[in-house]
Protein backbone atom coordinates (compact mmCIF):
# COMPACT_ATOMS: atom_id res chain seq x y z
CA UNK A 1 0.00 0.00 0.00
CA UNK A 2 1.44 3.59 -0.93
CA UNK A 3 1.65 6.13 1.81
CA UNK A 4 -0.08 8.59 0.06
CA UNK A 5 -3.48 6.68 0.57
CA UNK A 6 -5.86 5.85 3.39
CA UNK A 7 -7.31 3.19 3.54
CA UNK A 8 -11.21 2.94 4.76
CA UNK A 9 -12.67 -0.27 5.14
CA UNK A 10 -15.70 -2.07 6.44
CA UNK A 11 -14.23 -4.98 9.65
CA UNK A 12 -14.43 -7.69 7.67
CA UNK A 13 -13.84 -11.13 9.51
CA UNK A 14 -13.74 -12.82 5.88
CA UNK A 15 -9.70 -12.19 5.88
CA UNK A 16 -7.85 -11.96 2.59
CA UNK A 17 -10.84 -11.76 0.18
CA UNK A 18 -12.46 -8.66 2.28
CA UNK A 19 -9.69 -6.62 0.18
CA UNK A 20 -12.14 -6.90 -2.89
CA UNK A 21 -14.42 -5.12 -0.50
CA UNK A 22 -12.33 -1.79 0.28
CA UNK A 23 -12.42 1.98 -0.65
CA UNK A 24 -8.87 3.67 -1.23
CA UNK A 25 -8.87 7.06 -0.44
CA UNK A 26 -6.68 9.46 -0.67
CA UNK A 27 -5.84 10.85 2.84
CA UNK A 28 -6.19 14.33 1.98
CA UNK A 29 -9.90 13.64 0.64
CA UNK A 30 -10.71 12.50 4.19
CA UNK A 31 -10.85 15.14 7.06
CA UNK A 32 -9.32 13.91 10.09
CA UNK A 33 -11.46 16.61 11.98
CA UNK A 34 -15.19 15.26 10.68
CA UNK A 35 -16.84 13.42 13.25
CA UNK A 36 -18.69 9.62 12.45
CA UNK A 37 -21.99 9.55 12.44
CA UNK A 38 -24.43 6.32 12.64
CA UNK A 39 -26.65 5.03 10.11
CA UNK A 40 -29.94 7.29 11.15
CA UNK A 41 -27.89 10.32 10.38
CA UNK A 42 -26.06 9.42 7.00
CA UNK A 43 -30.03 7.85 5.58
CA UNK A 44 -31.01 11.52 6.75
CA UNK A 45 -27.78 13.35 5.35
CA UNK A 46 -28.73 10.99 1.86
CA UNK A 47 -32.02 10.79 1.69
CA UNK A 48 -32.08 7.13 1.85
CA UNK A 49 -33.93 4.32 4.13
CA UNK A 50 -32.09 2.24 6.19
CA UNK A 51 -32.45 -0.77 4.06
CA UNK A 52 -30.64 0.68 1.19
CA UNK A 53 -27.79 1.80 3.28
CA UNK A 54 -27.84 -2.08 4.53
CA UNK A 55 -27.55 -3.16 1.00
CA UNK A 56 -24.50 -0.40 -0.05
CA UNK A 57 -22.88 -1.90 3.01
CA UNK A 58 -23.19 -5.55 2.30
CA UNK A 59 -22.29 -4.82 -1.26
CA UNK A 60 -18.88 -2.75 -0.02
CA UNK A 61 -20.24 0.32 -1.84
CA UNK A 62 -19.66 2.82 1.02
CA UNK A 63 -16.73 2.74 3.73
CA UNK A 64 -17.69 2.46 7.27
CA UNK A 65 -16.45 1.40 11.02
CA UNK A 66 -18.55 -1.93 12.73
CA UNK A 67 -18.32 -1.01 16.15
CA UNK A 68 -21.13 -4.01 17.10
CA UNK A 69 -22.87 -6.42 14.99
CA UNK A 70 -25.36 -3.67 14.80
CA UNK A 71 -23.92 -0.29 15.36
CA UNK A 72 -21.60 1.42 12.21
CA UNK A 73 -20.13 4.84 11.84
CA UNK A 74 -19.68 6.27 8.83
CA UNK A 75 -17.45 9.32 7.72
CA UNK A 76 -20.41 11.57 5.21
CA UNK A 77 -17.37 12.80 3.40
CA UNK A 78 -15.91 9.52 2.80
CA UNK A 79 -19.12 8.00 1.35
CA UNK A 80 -19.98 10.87 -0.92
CA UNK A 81 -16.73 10.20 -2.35
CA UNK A 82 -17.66 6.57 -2.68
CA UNK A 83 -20.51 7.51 -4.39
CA UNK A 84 -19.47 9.97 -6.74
CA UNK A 85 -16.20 7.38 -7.89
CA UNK A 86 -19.74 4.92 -9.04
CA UNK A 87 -20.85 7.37 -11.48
């Protein structure tokens, strides 16, 4: 991995083929200031139901942090950049 790029990930316990599954980013894309916020707040911040950001995640779409089987954090900046590098 180059130093110029961060690299934001969803925990993956799947090991080596979870790499398929990762967003590079460059670091200076990513604010180091911006704080997480959960899943209520980025379907609010996108417009989107819960259910479709459920599917982005299983489909490694979007970066984010598992912090419990149920609880993620996501960086909004981060996943607008995800989502503008599909188009």
């Amino acid at each position: 991995m180059s130093m110029n790029k961060g690299n934001i990930a969803s925990d993956d316990p799947r090991g080596e083929n979870a790499s398929q599954s990762r967003v590079e980013l460059p670091l200076s894309a990513v604010s180091n200031h911006e704080r997480p916020v959960n899943s209520k707040q980025l379907c609010a911040h996108l417009q989107i139901s819960e259910r479709t950001l459920a599917a982005m995640r299983a489909k490694g779409v979007i970066p984010y942090w598992r912090l419990t089987s149920k609880n993620f954090r996501y960086r909004i900046s981060s996943v607008e950049i995800a989502l503008a590098n599909l188009r």
